[in-house]
N, C-alpha and C. Protein backbone atom coordinates (compact mmCIF):
# COMPACT_ATOMS: atom_id res chain seq x y z
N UNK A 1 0.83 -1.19 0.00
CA UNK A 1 0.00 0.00 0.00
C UNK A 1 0.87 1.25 0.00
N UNK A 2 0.61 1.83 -0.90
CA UNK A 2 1.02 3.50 -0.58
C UNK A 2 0.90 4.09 0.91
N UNK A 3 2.54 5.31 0.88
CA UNK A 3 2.57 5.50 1.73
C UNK A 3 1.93 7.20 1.43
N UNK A 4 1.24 7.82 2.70
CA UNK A 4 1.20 8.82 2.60
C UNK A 4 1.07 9.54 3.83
N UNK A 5 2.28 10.88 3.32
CA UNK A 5 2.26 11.73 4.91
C UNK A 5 1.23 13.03 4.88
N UNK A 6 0.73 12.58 5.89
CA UNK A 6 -0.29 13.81 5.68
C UNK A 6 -0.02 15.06 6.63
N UNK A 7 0.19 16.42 6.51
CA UNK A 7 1.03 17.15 7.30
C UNK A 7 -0.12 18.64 7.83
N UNK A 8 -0.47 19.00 9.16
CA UNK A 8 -0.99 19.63 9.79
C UNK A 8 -0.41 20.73 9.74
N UNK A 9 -1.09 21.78 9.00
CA UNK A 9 -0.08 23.42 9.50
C UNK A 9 -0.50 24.03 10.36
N UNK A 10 -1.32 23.71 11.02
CA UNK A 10 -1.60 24.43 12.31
C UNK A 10 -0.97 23.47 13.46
N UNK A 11 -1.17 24.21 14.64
CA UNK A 11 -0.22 24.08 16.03
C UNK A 11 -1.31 23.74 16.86
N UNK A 12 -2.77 23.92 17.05
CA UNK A 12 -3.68 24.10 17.70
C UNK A 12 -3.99 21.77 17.99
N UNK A 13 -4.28 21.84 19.09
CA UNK A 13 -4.48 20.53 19.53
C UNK A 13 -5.75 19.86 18.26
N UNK A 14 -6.79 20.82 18.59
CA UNK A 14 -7.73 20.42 18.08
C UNK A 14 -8.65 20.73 16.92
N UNK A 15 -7.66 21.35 15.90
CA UNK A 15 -7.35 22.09 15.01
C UNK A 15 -8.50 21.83 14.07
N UNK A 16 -9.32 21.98 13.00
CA UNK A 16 -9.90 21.90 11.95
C UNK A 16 -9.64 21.26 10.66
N UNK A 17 -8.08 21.40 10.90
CA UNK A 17 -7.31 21.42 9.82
C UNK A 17 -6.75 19.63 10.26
N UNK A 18 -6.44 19.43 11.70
CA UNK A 18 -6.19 18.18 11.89
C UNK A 18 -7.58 17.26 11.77
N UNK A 19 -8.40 18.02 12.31
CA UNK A 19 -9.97 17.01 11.73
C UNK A 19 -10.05 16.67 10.61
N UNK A 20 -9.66 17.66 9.21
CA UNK A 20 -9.97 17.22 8.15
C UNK A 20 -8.97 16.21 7.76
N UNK A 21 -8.02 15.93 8.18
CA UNK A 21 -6.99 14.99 7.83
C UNK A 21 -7.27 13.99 8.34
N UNK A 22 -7.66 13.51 9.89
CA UNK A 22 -8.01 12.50 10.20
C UNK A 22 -9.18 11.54 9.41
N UNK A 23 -9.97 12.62 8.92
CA UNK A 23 -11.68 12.43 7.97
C UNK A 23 -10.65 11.48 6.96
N UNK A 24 -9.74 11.66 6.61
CA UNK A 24 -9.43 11.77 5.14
C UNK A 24 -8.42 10.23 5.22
N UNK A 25 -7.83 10.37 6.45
CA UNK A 25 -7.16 8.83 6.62
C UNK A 25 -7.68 7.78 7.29
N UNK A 26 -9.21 8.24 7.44
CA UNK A 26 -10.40 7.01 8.21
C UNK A 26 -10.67 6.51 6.46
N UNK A 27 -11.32 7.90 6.06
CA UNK A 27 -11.69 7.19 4.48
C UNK A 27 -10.62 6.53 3.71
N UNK A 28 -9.65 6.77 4.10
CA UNK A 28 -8.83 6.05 2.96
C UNK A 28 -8.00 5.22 3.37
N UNK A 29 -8.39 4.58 4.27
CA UNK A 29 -7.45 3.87 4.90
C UNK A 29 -7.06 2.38 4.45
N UNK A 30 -8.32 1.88 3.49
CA UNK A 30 -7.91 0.54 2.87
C UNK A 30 -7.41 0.82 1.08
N UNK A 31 -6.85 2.42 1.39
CA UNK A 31 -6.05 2.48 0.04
C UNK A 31 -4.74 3.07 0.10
N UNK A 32 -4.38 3.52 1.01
CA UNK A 32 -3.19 3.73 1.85
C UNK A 32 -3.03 3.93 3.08
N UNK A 33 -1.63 3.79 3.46
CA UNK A 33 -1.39 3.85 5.31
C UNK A 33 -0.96 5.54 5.58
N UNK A 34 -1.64 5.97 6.34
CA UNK A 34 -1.74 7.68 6.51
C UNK A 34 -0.42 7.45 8.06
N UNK A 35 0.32 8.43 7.26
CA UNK A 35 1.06 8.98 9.08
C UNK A 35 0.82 10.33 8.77
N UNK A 36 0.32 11.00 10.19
CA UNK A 36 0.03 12.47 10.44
C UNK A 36 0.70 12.95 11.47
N UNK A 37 1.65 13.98 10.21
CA UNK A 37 2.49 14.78 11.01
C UNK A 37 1.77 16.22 12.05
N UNK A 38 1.76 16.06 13.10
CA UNK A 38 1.32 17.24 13.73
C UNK A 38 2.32 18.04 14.49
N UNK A 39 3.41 18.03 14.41
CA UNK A 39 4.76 18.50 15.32
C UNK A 39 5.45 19.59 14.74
N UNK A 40 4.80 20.35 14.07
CA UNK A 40 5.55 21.47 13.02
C UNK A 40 5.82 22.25 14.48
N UNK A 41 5.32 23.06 15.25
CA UNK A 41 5.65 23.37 16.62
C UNK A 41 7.37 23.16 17.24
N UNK A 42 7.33 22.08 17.08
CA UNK A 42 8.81 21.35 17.78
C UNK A 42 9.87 21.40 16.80
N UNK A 43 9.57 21.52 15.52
CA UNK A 43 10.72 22.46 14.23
C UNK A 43 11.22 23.77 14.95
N UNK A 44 13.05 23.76 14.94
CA UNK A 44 13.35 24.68 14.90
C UNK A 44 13.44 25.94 14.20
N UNK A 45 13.51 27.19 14.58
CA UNK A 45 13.28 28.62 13.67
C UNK A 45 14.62 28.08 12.35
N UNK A 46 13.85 28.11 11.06
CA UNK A 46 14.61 27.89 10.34
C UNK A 46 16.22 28.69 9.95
N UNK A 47 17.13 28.67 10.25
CA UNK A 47 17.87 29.29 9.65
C UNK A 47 19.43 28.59 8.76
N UNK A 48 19.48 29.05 7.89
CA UNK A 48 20.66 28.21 6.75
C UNK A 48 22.07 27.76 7.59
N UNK A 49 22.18 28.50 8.37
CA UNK A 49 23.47 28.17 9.12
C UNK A 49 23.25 26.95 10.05
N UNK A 50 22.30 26.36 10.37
CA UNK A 50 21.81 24.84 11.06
C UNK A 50 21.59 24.02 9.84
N UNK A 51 21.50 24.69 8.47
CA UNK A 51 21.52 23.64 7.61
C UNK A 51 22.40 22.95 6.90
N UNK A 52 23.27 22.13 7.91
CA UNK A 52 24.16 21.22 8.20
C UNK A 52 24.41 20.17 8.72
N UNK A 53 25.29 19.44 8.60
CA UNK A 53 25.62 18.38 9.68
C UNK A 53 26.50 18.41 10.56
N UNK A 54 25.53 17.76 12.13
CA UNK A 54 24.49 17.37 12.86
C UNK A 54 23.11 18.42 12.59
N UNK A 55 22.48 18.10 11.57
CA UNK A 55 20.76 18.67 11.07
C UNK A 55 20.40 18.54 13.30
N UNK A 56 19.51 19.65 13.37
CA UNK A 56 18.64 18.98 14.53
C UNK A 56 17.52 17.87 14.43
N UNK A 57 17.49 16.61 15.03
CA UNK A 57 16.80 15.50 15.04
C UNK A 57 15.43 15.92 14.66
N UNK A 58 14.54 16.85 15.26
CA UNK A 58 13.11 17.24 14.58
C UNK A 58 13.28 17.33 12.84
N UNK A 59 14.09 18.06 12.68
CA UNK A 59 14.28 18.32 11.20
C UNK A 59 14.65 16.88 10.88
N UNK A 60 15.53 16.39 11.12
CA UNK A 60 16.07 15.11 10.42
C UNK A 60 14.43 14.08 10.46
N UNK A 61 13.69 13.86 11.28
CA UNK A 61 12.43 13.48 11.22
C UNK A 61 11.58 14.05 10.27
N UNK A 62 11.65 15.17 10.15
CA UNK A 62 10.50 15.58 9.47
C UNK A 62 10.85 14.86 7.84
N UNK A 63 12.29 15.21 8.07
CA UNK A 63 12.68 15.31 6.35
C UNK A 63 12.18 13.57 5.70
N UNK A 64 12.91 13.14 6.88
CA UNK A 64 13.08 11.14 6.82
C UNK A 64 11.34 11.02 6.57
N UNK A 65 10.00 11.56 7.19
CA UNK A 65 9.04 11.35 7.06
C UNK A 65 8.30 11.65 5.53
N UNK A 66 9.10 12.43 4.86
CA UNK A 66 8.96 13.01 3.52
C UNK A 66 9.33 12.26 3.01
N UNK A 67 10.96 11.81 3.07
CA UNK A 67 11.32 11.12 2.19
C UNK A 67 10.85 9.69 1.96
N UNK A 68 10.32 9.11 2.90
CA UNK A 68 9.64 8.07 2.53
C UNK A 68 8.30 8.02 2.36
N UNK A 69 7.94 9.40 2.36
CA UNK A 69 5.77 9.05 1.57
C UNK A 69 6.09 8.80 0.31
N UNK A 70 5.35 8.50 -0.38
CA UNK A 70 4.89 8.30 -1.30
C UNK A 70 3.84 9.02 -1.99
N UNK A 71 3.59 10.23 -1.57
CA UNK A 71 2.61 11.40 -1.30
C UNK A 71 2.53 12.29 -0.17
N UNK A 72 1.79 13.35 -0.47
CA UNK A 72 1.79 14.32 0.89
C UNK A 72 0.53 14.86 0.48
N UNK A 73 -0.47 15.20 1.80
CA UNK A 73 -1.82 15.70 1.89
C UNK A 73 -1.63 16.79 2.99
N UNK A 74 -1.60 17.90 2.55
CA UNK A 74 -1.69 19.10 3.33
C UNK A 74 -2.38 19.57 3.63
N UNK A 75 -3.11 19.95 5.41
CA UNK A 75 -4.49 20.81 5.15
C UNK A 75 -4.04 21.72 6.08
N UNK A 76 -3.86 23.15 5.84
CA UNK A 76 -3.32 24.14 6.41
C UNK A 76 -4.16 25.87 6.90
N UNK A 77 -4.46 25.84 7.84
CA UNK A 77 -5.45 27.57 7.91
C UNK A 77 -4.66 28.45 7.40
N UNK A 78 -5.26 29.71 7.45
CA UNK A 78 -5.32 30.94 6.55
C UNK A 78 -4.59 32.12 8.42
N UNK A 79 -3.31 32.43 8.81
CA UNK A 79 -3.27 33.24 9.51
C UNK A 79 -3.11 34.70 9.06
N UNK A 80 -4.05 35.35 9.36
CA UNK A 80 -3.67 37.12 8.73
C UNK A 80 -3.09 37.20 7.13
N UNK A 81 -3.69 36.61 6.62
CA UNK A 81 -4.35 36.40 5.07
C UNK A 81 -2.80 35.86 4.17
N UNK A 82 -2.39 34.46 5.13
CA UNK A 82 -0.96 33.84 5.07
C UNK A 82 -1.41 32.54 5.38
N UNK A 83 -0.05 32.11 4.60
CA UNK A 83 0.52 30.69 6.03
C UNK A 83 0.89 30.94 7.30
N UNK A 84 0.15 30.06 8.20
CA UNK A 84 1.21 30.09 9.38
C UNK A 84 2.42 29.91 9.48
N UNK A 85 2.91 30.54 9.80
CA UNK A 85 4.18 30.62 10.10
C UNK A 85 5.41 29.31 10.68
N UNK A 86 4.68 28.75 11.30
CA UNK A 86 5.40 27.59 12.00
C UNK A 86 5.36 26.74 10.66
N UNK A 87 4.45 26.87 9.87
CA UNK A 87 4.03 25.40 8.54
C UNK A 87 4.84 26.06 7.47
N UNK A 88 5.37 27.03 7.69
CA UNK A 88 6.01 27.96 5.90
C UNK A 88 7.52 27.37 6.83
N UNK A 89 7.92 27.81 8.00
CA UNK A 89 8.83 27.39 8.73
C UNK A 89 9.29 25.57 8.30
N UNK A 90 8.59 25.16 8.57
CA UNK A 90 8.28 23.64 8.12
C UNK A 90 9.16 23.31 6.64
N UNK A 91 8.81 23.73 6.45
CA UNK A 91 8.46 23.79 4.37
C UNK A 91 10.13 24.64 4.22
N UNK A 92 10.58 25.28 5.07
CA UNK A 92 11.61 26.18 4.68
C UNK A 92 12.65 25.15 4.86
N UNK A 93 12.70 24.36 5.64
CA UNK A 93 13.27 23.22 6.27
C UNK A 93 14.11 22.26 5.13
N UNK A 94 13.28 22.37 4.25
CA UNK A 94 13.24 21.53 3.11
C UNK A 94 13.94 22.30 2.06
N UNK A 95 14.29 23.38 1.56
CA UNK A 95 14.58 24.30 0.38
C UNK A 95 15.91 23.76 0.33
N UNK A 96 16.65 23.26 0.86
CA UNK A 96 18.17 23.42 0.26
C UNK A 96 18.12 21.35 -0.28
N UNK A 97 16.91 20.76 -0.24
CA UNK A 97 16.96 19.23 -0.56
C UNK A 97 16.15 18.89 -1.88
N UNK A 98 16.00 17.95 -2.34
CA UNK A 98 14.57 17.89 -3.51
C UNK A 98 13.76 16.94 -3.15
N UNK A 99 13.40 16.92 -1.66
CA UNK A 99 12.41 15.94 -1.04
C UNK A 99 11.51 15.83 -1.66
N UNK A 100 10.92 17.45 -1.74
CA UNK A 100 9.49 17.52 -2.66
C UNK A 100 9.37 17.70 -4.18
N UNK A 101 10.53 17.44 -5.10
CA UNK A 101 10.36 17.47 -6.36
C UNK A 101 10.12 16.43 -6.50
N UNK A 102 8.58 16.39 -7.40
CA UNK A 102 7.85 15.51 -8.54
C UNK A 102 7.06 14.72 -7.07
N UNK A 103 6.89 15.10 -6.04
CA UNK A 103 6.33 14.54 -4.80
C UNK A 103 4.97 14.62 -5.21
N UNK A 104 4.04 13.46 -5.24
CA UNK A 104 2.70 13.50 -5.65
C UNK A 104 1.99 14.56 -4.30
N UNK A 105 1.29 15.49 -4.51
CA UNK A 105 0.16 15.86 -3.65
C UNK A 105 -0.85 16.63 -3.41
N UNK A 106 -1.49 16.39 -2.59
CA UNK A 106 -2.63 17.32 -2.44
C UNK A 106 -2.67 18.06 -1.51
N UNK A 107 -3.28 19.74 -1.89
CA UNK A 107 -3.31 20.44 -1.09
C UNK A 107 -4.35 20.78 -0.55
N UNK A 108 -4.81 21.07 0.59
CA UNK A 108 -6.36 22.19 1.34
C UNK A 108 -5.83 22.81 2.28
N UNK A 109 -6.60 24.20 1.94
CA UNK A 109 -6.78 25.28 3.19
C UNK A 109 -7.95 25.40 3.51
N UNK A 110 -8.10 25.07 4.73
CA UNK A 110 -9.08 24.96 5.56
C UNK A 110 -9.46 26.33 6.54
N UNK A 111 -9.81 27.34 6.29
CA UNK A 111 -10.21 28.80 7.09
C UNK A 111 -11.31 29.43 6.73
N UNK A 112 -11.45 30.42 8.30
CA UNK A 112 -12.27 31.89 7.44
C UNK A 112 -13.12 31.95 6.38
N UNK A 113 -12.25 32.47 6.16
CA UNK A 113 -11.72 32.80 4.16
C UNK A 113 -11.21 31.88 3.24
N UNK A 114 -9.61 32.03 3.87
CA UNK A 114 -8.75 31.28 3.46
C UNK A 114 -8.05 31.49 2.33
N UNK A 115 -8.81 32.50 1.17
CA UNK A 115 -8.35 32.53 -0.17
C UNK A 115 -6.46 32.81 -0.32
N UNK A 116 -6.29 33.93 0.60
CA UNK A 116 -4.92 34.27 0.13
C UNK A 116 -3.80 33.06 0.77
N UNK A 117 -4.01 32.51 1.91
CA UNK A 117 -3.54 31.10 2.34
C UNK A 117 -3.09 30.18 1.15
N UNK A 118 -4.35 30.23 0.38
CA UNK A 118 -4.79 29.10 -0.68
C UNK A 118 -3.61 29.67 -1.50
N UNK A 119 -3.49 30.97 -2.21
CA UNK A 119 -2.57 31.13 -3.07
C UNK A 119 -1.14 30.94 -2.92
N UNK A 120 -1.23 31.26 -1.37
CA UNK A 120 0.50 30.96 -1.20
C UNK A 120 0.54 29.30 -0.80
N UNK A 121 -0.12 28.43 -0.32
CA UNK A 121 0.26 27.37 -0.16
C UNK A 121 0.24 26.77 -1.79
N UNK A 122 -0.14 27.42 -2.53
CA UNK A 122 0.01 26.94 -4.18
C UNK A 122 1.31 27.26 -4.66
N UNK A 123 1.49 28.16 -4.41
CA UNK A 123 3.08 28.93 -4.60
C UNK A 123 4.00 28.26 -3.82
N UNK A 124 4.35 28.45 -2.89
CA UNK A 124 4.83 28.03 -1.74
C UNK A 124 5.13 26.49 -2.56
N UNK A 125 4.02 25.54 -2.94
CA UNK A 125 4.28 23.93 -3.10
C UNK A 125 5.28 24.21 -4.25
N UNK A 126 4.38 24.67 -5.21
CA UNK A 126 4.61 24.35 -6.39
C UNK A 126 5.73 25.02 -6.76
N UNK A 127 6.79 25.58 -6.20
CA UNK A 127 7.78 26.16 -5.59
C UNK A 127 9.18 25.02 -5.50
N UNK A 128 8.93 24.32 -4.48
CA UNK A 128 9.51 23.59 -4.10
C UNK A 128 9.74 22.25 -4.91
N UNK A 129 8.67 22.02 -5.53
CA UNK A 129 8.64 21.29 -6.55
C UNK A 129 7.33 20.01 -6.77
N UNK A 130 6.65 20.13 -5.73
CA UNK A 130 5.70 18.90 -5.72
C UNK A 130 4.70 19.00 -6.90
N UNK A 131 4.05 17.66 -7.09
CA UNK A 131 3.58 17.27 -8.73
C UNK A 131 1.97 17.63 -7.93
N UNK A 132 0.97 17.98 -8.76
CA UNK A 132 -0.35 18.12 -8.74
C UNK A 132 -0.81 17.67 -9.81
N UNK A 133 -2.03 16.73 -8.98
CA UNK A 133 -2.96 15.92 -10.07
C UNK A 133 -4.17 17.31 -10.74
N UNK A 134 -4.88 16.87 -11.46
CA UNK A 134 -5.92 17.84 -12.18
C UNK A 134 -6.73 18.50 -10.90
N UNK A 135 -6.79 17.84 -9.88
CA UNK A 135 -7.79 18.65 -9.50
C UNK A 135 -6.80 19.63 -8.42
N UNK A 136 -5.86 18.97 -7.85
CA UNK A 136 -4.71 19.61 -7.13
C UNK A 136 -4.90 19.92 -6.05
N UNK A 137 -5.48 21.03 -5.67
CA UNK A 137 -6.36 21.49 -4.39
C UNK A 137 -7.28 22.01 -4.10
N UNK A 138 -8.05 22.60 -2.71
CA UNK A 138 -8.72 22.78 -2.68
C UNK A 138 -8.61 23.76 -1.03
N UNK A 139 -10.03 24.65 -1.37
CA UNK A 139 -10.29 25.58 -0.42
C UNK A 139 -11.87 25.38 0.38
N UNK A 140 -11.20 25.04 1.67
CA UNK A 140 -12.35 24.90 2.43
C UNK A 140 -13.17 26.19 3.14
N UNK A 141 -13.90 27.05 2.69
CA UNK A 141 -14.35 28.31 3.55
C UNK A 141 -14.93 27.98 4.80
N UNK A 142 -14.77 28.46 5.75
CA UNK A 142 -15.69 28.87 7.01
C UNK A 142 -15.95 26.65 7.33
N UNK A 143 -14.81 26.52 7.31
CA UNK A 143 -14.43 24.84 7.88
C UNK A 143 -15.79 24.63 8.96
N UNK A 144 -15.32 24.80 9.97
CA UNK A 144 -16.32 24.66 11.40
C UNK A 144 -17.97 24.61 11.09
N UNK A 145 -18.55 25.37 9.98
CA UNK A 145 -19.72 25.01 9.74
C UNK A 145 -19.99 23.84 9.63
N UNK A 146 -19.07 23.16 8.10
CA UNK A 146 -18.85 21.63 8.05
C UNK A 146 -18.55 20.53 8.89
N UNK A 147 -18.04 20.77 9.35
CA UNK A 147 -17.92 19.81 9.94
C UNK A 147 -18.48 19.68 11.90
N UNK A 148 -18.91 18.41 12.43
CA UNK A 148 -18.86 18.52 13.63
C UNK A 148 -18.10 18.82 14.44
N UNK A 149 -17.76 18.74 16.13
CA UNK A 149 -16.90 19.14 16.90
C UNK A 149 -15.85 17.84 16.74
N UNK A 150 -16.23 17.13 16.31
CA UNK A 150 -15.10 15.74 16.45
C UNK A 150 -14.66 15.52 15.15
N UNK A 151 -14.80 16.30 14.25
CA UNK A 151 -14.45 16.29 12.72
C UNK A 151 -15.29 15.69 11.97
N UNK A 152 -16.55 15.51 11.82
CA UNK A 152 -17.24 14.32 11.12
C UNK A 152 -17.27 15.79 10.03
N UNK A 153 -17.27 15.23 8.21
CA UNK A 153 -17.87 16.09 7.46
C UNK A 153 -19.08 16.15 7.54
N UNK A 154 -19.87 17.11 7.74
CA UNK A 154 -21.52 17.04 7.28
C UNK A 154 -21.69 17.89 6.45
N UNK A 155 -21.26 18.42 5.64
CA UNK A 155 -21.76 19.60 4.30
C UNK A 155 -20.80 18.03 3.37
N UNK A 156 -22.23 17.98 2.43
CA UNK A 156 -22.24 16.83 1.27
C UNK A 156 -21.11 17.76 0.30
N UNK A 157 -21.11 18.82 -0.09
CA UNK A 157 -20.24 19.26 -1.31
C UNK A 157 -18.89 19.07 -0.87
N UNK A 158 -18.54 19.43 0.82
CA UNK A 158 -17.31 19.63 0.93
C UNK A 158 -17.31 18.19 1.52
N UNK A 159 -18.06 17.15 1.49
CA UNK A 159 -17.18 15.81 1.79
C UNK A 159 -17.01 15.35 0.34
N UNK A 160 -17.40 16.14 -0.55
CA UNK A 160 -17.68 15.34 -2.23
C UNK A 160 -16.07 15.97 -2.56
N UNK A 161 -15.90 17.15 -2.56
CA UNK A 161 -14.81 17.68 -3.09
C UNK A 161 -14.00 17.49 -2.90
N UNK A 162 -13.65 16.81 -0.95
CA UNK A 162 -12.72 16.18 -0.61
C UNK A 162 -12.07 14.68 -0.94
N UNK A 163 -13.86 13.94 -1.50
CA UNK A 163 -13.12 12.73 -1.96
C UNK A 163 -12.70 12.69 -3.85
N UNK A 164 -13.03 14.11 -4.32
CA UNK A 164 -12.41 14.21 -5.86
C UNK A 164 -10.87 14.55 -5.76
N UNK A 165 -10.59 15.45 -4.79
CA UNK A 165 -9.45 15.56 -4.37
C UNK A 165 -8.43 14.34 -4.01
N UNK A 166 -9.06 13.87 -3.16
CA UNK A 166 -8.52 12.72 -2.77
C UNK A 166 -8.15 11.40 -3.84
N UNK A 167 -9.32 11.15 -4.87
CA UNK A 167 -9.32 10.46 -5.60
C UNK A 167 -8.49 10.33 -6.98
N UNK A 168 -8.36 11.66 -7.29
CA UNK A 168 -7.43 12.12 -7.78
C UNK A 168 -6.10 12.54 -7.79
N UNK A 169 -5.33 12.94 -6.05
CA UNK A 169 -4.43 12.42 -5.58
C UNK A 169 -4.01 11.14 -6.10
N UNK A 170 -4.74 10.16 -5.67
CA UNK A 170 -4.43 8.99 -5.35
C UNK A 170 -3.79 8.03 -6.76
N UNK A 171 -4.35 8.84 -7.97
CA UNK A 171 -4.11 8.25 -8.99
C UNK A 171 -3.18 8.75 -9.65
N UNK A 172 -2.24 9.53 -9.08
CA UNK A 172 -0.90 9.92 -9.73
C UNK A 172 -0.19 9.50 -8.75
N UNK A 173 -0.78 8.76 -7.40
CA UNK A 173 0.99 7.66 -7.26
C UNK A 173 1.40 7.01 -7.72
């Protein structure tokens, strides 16, 4: 079975953004094995002069967790019409390697709004180098309506869009 890392940009325990990921590796779980990264937090402040050897062990994890998906599913909020910071931090981690070139994946921002999030986590990927299927990603508005307090989807479009997303992911591993 395919491997796939699915990676939390928010810091928050009980995040929206970690609900929708969990939704997403219950459903798909007899088509790949999901590990969910939630530790972007415990990444050190990126800077080039640590990007060396002895790497710090968080980083050396994160990277080792990349390098062996087989995909990556991102669902990330919208802070002050951005990425959070700790998840661009994350991602910065990575610029001097080609972990993520031709890396199958899918993206969602899950916020608010979310729109300008959405553009830079498009930039931001597609940047670095990761491959997008046709449908690529997607923008979740005003999340919390959708879904329950324990993550269940209940808005039919945004559990539909999530499994075109998904489905389509899945077919460029």
């Amino acid at each position: 079975m395919k491997k796939i890392l699915a990676i939390c940009g928010s810091t928050r325990k009980q995040s929206v953004n970690s609900h929708i990921l969990h939704h997403i590796a219950n459903q798909y779980a007899g088509k790949a094995v999901f590990t969910l990264y939630e530790s972007i937090d415990q990444l050190p402040h990126f800077n080039p002069d640590l990007d060396t050897d002895p790497l710090p062990a968080t980083v050396i994890h994160f990277r080792q967790l990349i390098e062996d998906a087989d995909g990556v599913v991102i669902c990330t909020p919208e802070y002050i019409f951005s990425l959070p910071g700790s998840f661009k931090n994350a991602i910065e981690w990575t610029v001097s390697t080609t972990l993520f070139t031709n890396k199958p994946a899918a993206l969602i921002t899950a916020s608010s709004s979310g729109q300008k999030a959405h553009e830079a986590l498009n930039l931001v990927m597609k940047t670095v180098g990761v491959q997008l299927g046709e449908k690529g990603s997607l923008l979740i508005s005003a999340p919390k309506t959708k879904l329950t307090i324990d993550g269940q989807v209940t808005d039919a479009a945004t559990a539909s869009a999530i499994t075109e997303l998904m489905d389509d992911f899945l077919s460029i591993l």
